[in-house]
PDB file of N, CA and C in Angstrom:
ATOM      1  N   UNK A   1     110.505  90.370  91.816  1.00  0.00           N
ATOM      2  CA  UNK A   1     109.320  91.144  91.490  1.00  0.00           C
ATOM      3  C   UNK A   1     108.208  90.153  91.165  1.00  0.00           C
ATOM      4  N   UNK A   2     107.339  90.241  91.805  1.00  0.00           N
ATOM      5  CA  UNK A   2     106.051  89.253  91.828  1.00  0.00           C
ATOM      6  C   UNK A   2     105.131  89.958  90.594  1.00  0.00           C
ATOM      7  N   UNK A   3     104.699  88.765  89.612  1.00  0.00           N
ATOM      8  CA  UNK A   3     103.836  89.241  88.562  1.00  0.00           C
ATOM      9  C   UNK A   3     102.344  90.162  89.011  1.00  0.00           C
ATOM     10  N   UNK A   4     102.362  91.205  88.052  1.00  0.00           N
ATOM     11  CA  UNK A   4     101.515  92.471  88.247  1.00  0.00           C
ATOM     12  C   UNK A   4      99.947  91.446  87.518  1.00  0.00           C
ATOM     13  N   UNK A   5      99.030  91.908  88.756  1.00  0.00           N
ATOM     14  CA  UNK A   5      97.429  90.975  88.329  1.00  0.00           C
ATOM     15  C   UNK A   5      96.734  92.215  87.631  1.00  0.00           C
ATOM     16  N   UNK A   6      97.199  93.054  87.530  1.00  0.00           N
ATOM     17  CA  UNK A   6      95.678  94.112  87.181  1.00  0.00           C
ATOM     18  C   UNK A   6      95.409  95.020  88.175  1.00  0.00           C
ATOM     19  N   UNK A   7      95.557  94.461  89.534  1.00  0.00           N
ATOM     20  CA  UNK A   7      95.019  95.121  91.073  1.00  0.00           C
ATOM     21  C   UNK A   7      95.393  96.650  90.436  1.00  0.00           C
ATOM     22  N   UNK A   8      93.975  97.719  90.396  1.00  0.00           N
ATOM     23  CA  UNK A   8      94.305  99.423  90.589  1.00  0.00           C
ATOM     24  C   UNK A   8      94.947  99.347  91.817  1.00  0.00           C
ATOM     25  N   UNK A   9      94.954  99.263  92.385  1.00  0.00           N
ATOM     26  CA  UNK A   9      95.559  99.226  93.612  1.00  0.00           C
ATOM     27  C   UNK A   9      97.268  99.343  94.352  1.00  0.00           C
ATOM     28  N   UNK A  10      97.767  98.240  93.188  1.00  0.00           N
ATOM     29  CA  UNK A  10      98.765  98.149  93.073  1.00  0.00           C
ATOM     30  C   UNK A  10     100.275  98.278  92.191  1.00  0.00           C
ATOM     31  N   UNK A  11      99.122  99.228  91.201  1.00  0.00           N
ATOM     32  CA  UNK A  11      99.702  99.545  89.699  1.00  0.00           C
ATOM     33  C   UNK A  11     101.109 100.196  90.549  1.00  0.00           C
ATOM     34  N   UNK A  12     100.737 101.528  91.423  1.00  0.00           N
ATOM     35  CA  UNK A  12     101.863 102.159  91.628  1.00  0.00           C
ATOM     36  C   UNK A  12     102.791 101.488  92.089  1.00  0.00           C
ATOM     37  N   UNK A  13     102.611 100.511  92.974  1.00  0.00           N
ATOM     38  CA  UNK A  13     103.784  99.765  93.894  1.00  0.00           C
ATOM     39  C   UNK A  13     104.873  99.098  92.725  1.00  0.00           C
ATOM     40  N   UNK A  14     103.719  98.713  91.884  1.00  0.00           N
ATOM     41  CA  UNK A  14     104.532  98.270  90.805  1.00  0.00           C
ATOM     42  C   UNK A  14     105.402  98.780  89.910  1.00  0.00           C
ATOM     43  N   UNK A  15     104.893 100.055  89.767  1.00  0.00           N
ATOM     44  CA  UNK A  15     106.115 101.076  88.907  1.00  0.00           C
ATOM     45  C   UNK A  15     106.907 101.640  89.733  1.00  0.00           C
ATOM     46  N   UNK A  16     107.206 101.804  91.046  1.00  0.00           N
ATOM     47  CA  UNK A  16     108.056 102.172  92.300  1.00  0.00           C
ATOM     48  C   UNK A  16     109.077 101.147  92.057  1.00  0.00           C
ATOM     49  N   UNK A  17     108.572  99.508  92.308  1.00  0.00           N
ATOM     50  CA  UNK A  17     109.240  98.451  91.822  1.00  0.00           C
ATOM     51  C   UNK A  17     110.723  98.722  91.264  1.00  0.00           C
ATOM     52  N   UNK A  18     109.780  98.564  90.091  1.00  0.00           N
ATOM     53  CA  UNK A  18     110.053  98.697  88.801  1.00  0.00           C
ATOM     54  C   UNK A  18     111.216  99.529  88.275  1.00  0.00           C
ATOM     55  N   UNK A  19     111.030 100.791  88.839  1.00  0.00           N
ATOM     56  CA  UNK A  19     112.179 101.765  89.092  1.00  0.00           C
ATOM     57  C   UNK A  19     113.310 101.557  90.064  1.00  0.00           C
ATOM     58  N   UNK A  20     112.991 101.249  91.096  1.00  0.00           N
ATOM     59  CA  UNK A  20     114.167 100.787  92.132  1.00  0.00           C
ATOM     60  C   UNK A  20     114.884  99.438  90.776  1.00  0.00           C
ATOM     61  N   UNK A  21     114.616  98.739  90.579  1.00  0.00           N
ATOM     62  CA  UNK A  21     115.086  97.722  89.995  1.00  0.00           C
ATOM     63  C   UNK A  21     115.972  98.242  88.969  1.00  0.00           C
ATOM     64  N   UNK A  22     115.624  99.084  88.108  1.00  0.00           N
ATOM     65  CA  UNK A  22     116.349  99.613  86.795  1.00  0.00           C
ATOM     66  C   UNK A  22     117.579 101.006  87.818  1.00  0.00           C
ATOM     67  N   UNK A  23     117.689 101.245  88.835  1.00  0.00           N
ATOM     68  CA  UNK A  23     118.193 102.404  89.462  1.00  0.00           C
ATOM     69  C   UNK A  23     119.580 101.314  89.941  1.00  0.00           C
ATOM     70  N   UNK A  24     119.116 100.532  89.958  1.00  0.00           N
ATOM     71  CA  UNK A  24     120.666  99.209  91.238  1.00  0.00           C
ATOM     72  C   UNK A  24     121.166  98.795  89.712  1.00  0.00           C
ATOM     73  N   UNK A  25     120.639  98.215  88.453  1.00  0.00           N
ATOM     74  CA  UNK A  25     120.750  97.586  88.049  1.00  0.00           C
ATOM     75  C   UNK A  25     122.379  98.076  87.103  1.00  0.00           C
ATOM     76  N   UNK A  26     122.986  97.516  86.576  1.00  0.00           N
ATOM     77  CA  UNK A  26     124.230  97.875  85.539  1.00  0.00           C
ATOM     78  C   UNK A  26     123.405  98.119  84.402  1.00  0.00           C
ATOM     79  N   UNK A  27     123.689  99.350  83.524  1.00  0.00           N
ATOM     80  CA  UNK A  27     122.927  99.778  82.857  1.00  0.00           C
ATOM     81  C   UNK A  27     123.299  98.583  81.423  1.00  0.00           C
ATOM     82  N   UNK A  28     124.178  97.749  81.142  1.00  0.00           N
ATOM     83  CA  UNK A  28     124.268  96.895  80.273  1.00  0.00           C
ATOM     84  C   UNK A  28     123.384  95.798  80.355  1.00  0.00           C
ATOM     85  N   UNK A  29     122.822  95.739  81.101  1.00  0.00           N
ATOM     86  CA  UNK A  29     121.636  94.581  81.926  1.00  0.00           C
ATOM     87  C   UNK A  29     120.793  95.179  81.719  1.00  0.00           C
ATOM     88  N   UNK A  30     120.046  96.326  81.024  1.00  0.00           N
ATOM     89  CA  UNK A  30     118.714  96.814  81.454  1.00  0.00           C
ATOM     90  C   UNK A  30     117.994  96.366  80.163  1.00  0.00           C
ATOM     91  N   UNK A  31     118.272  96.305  78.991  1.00  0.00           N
ATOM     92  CA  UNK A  31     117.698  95.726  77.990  1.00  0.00           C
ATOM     93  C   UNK A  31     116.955  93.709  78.470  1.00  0.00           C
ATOM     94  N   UNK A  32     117.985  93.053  79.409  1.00  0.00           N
ATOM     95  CA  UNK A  32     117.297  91.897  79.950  1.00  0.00           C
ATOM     96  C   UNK A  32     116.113  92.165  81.263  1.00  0.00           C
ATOM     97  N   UNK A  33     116.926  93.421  81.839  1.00  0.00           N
ATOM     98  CA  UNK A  33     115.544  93.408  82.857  1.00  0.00           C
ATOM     99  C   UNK A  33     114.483  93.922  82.321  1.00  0.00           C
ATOM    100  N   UNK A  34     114.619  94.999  81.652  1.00  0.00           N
ATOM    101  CA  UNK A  34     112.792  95.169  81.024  1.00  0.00           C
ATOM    102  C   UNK A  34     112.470  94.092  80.099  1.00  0.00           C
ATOM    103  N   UNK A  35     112.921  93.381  79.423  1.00  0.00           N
ATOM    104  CA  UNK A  35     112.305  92.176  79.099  1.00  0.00           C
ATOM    105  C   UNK A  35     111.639  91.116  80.758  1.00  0.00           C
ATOM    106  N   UNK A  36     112.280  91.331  81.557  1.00  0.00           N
ATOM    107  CA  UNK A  36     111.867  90.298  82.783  1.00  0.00           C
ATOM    108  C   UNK A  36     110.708  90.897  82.950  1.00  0.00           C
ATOM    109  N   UNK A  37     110.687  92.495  83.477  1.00  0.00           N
ATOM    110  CA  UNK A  37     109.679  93.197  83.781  1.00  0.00           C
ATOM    111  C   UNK A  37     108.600  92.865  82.548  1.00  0.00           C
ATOM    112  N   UNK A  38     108.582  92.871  81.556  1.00  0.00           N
ATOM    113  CA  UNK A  38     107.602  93.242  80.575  1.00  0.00           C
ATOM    114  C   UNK A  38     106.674  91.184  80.481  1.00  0.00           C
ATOM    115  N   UNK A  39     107.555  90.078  81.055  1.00  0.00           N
ATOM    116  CA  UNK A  39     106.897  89.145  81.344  1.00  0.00           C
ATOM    117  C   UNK A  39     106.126  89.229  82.922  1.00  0.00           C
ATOM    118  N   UNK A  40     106.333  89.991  83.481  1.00  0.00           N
ATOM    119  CA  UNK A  40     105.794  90.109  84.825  1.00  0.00           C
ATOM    120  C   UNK A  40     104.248  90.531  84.736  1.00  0.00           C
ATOM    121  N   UNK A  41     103.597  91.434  83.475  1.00  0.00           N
ATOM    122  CA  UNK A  41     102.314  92.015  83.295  1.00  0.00           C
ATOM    123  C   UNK A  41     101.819  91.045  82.429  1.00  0.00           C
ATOM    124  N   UNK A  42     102.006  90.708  81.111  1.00  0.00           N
ATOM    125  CA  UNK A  42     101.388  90.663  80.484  1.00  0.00           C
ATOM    126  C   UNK A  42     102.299  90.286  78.687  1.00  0.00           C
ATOM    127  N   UNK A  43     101.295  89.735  77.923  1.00  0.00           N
ATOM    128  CA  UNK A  43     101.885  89.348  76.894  1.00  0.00           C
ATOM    129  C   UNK A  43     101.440  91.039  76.372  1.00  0.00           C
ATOM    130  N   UNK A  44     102.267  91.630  76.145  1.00  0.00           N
ATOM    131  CA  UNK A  44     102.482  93.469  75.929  1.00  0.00           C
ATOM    132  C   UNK A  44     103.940  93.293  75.147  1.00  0.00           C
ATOM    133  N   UNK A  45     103.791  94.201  73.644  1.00  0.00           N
ATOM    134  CA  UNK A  45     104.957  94.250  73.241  1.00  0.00           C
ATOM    135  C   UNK A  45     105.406  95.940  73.284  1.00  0.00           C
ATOM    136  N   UNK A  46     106.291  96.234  74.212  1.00  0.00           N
ATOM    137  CA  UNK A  46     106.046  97.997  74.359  1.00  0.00           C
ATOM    138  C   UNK A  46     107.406  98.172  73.965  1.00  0.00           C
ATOM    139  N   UNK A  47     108.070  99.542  73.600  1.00  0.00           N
ATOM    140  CA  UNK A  47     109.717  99.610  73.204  1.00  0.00           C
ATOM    141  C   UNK A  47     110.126 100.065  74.507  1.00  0.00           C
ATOM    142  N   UNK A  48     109.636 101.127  75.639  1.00  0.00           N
ATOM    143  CA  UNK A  48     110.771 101.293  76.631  1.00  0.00           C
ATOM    144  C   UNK A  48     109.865 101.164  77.522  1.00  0.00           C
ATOM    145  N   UNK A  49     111.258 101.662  79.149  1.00  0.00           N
ATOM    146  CA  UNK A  49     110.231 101.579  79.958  1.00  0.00           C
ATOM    147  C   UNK A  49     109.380 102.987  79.731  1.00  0.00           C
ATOM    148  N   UNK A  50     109.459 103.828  79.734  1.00  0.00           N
ATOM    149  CA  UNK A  50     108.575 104.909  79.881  1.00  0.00           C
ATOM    150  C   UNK A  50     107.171 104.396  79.013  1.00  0.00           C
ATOM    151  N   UNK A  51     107.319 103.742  77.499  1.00  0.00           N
ATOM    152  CA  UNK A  51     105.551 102.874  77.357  1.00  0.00           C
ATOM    153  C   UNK A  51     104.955 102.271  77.954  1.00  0.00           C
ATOM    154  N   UNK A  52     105.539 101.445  79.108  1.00  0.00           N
ATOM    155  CA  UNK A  52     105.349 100.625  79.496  1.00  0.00           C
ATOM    156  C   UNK A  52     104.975 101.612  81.315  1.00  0.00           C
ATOM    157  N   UNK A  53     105.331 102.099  81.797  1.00  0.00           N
ATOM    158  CA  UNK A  53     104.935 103.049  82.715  1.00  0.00           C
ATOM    159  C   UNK A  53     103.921 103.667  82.236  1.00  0.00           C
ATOM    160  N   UNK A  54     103.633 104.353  81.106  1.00  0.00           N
ATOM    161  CA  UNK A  54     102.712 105.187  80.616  1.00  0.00           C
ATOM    162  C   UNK A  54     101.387 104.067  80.429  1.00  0.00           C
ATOM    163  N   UNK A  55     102.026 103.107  80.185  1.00  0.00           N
ATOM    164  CA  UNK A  55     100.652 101.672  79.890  1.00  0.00           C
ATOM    165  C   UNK A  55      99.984 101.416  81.096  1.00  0.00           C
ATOM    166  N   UNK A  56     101.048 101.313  82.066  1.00  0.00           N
ATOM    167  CA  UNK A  56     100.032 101.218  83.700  1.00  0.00           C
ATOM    168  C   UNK A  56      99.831 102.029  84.093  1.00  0.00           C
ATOM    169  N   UNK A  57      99.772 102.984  84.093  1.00  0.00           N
ATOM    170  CA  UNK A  57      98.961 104.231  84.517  1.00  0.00           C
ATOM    171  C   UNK A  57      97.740 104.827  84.026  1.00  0.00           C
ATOM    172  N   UNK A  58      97.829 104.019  82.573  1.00  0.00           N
ATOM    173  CA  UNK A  58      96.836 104.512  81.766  1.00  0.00           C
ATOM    174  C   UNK A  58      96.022 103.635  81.623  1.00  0.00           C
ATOM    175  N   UNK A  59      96.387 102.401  81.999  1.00  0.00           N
ATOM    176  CA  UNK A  59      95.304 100.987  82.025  1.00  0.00           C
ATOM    177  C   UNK A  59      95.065 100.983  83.311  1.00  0.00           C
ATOM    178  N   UNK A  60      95.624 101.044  84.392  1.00  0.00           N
ATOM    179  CA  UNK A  60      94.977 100.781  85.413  1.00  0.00           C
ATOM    180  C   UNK A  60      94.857 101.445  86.661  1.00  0.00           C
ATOM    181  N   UNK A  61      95.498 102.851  86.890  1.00  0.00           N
ATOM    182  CA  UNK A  61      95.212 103.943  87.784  1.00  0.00           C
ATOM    183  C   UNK A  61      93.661 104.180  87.602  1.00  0.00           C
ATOM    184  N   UNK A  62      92.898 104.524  88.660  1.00  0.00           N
ATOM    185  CA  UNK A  62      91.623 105.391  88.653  1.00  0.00           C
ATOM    186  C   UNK A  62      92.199 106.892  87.924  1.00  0.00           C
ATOM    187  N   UNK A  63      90.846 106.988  87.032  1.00  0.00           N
ATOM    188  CA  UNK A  63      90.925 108.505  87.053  1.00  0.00           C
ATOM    189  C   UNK A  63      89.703 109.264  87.606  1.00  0.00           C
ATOM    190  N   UNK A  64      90.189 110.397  88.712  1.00  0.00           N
ATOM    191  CA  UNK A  64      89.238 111.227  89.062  1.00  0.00           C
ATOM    192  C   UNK A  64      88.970 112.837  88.811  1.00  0.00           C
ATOM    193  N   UNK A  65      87.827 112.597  88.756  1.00  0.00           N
ATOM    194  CA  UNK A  65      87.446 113.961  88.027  1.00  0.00           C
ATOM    195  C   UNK A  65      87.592 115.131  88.980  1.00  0.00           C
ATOM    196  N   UNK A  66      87.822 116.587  88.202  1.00  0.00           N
ATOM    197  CA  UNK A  66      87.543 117.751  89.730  1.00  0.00           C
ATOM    198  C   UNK A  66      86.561 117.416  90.290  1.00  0.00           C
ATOM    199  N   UNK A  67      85.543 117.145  90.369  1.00  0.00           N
ATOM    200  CA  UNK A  67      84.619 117.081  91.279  1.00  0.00           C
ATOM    201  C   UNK A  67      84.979 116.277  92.213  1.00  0.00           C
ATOM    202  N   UNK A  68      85.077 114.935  91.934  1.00  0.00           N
ATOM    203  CA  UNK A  68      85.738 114.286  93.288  1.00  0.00           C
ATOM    204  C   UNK A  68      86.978 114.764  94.132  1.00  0.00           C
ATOM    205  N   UNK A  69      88.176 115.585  93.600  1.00  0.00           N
ATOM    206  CA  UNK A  69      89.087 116.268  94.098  1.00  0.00           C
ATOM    207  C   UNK A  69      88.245 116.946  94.747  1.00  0.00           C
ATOM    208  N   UNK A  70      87.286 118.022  94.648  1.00  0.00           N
ATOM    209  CA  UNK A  70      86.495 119.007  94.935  1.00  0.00           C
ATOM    210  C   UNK A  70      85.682 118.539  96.577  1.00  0.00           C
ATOM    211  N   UNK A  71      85.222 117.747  96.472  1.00  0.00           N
ATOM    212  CA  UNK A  71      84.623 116.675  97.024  1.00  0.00           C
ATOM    213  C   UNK A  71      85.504 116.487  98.526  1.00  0.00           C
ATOM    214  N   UNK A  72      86.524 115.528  98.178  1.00  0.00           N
ATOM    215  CA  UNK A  72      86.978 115.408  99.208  1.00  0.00           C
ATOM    216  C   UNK A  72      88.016 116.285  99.940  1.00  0.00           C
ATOM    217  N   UNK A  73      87.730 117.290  99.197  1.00  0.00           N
ATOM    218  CA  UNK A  73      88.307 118.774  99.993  1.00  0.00           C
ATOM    219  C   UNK A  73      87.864 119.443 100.928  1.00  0.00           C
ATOM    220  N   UNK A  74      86.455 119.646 100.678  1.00  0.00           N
ATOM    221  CA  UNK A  74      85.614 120.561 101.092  1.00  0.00           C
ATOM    222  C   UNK A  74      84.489 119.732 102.029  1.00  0.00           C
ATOM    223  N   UNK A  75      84.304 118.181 102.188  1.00  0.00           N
ATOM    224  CA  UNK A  75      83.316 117.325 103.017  1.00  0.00           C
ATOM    225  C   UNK A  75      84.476 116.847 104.124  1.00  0.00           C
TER     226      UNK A  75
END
């Protein structure tokens, strides 16, 4: 897993990642892989993955308003 820059762009690929990784993994190992994962972003001290999902989505997804939904519905 290649360290996460910030890119909006690529937040999701990264939590897709992220999930495939914890899905293969032996669940006695998952306390070391989200530590791997959690050096991959950022000096971030979060308790699971779900903070840490909820952190990139919330730091770095666009958010769009109805209007732009609206928008590219109807043009």
């Amino acid at each position: 897993m290649s360290p996460f820059n910030g890119d909006k762009k690529e937040v999701l690929a990264f939590i897709s990642n992220m999930d495939s990784a914890f899905e293969v993994i032996d669940p006695d190992n998952s306390d070391v892989l989200y530590k791997f994962v959690l050096t991959r972003i950022a000096d971030r001290n979060l308790a699971n993955c779900e903070e840490l999902r909820s952190f990139l989505k919330n730091t770095y997804t666009e958010k769009r308003t109805l209007d732009f939904h609206a928008t590219v519905i109807f043009v």
